[in-house]
Protein backbone atom coordinates (compact mmCIF):
# COMPACT_ATOMS: atom_id res chain seq x y z
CA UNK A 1 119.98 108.65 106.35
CA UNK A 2 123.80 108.58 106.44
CA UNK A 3 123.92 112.05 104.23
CA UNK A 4 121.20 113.44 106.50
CA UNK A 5 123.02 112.85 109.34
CA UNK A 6 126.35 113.96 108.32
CA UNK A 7 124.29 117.25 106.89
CA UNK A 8 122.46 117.55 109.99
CA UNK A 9 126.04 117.49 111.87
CA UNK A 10 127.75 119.74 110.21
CA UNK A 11 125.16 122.32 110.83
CA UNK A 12 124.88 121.54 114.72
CA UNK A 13 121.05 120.89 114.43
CA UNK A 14 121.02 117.70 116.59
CA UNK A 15 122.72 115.32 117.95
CA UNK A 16 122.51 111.76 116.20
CA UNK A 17 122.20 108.37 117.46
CA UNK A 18 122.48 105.86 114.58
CA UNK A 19 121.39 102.19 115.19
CA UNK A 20 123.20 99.00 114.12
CA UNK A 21 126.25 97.60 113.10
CA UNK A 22 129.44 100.07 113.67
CA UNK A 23 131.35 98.56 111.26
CA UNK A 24 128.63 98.31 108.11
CA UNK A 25 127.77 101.96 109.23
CA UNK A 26 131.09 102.68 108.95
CA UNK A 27 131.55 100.80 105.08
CA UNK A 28 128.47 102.37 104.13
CA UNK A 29 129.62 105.75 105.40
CA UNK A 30 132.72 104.90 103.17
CA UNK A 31 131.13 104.10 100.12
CA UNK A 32 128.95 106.93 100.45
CA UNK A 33 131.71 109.24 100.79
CA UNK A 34 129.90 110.72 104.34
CA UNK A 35 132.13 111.51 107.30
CA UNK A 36 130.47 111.17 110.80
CA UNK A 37 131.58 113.24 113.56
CA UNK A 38 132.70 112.52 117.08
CA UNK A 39 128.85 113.44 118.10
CA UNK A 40 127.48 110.66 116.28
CA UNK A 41 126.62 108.06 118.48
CA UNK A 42 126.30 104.82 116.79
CA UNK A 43 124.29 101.45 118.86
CA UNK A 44 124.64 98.18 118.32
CA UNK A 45 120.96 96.37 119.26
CA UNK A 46 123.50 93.00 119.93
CA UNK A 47 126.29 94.65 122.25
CA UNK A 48 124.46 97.53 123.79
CA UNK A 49 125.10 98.04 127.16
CA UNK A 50 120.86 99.33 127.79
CA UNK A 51 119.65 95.54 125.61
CA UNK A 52 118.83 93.74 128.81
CA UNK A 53 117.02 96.39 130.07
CA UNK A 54 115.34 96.66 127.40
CA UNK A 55 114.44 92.98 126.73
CA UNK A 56 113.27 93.33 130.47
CA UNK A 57 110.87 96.46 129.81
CA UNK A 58 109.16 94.98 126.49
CA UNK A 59 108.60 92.23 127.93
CA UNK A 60 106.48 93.85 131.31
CA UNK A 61 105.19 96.18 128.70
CA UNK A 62 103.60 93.04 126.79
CA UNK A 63 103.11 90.46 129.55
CA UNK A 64 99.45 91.00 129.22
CA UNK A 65 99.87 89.77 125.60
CA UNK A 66 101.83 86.66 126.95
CA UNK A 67 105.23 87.84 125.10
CA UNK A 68 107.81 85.13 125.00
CA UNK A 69 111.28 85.90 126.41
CA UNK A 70 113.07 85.18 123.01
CA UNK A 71 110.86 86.80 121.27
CA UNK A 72 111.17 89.44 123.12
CA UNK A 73 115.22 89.09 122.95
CA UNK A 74 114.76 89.14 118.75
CA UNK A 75 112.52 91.96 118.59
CA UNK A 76 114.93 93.80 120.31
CA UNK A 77 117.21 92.77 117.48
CA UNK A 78 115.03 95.05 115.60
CA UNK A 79 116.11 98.60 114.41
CA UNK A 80 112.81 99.86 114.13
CA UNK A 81 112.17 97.73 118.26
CA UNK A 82 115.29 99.36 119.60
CA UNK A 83 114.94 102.45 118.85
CA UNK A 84 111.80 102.87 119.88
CA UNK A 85 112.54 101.56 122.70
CA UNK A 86 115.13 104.35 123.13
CA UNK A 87 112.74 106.97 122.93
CA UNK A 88 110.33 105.06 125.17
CA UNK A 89 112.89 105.17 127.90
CA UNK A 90 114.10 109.07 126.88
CA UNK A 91 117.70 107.89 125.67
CA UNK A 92 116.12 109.27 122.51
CA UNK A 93 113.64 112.08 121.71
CA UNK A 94 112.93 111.07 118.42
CA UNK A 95 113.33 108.51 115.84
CA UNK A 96 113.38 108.78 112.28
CA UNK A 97 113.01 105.21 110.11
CA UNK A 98 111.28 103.70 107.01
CA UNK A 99 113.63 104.96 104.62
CA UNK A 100 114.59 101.27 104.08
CA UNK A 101 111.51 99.88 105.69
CA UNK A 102 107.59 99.44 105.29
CA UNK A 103 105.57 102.05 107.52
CA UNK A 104 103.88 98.71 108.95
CA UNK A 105 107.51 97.95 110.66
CA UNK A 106 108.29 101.18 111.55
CA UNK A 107 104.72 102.25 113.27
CA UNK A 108 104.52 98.77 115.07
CA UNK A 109 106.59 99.00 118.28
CA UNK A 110 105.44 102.39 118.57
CA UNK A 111 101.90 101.06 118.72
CA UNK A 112 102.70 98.34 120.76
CA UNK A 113 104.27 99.72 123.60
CA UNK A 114 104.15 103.44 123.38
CA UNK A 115 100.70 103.72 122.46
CA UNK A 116 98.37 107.29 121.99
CA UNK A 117 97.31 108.52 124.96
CA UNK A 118 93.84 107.39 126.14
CA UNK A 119 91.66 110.41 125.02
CA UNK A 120 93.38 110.01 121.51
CA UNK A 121 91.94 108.14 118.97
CA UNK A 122 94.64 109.62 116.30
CA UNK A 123 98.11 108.99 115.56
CA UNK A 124 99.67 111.80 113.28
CA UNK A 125 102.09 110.50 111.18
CA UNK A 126 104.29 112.34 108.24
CA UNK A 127 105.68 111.53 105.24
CA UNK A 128 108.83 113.41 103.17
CA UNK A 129 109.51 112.67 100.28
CA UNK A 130 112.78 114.97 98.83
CA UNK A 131 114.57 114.47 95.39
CA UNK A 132 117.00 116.62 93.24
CA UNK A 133 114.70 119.45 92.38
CA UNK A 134 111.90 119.44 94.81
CA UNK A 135 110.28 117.94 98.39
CA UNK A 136 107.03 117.02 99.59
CA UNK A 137 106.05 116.61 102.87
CA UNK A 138 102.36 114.51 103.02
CA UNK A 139 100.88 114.61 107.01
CA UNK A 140 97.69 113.55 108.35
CA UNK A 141 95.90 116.10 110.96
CA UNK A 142 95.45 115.34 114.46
């Protein structure tokens, strides 16, 4: 993700908002040898100015599902929660996970609280896979 982004950067593609920890970002940007620029955004789920707000929106989102305040408060703790929360309340238009992740954690907030519309009975979903030498890119029709 960290080469990706510092790729995706350099070529003014998008702008990037990475999720977690500044400072292990910042060691793992080190040891990977990636620079970030100054349009790199990085969030911390714990110090984030938006993580009340948040906590407050997941948990109206899933009152009818009788979702505990601190568990609302560790979900957002989540990567795969926050950031999907981020897109849910268009800080974000996208989100890109599961390189370090199961699909099960990265699909579930989305299915929780973003949902498919009601006439859709779908949810597209796409897979890359890229090594040295070659990519593949595995999707499911809509």
């Amino acid at each position: 993700m960290l080469k990706a982004t510092e790729e995706l950067r350099r070529q003014d593609i998008v702008n990037i908002i990475l999720v977690g920890d500044e400072t292990e970002i910042h060691k793992l940007c080190s040891s990977l040898n990636v620079k970030l620029d100054d349009h790199v955004e990085i969030v911390n789920p714990e110090t984030d100015s938006q993580r009340e707000d948040y906590v407050k929106t997941l948990l109206e989102l899933r009152k009818h599902k009788g979702l505990p305040e601190a568990t609302a408060r560790d979900l957002m703790s989540d990567r795969n929660y926050y950031g999907t929360m981020m897109v849910h309340k268009n800080r974000a238009q996208g989100m890109v996970s599961g390189s370090t992740t199961t699909t099960q954690a990265t699909l579930r907030p989305a299915f929780e609280f973003i949902r498919a519309g009601r006439a859709s009975r779908r949810c597209p979903a796409c897979s890359l896979c890229a090594c040295r030498t070659k990519s593949w890119s595995m999707q499911t029709a809509q």
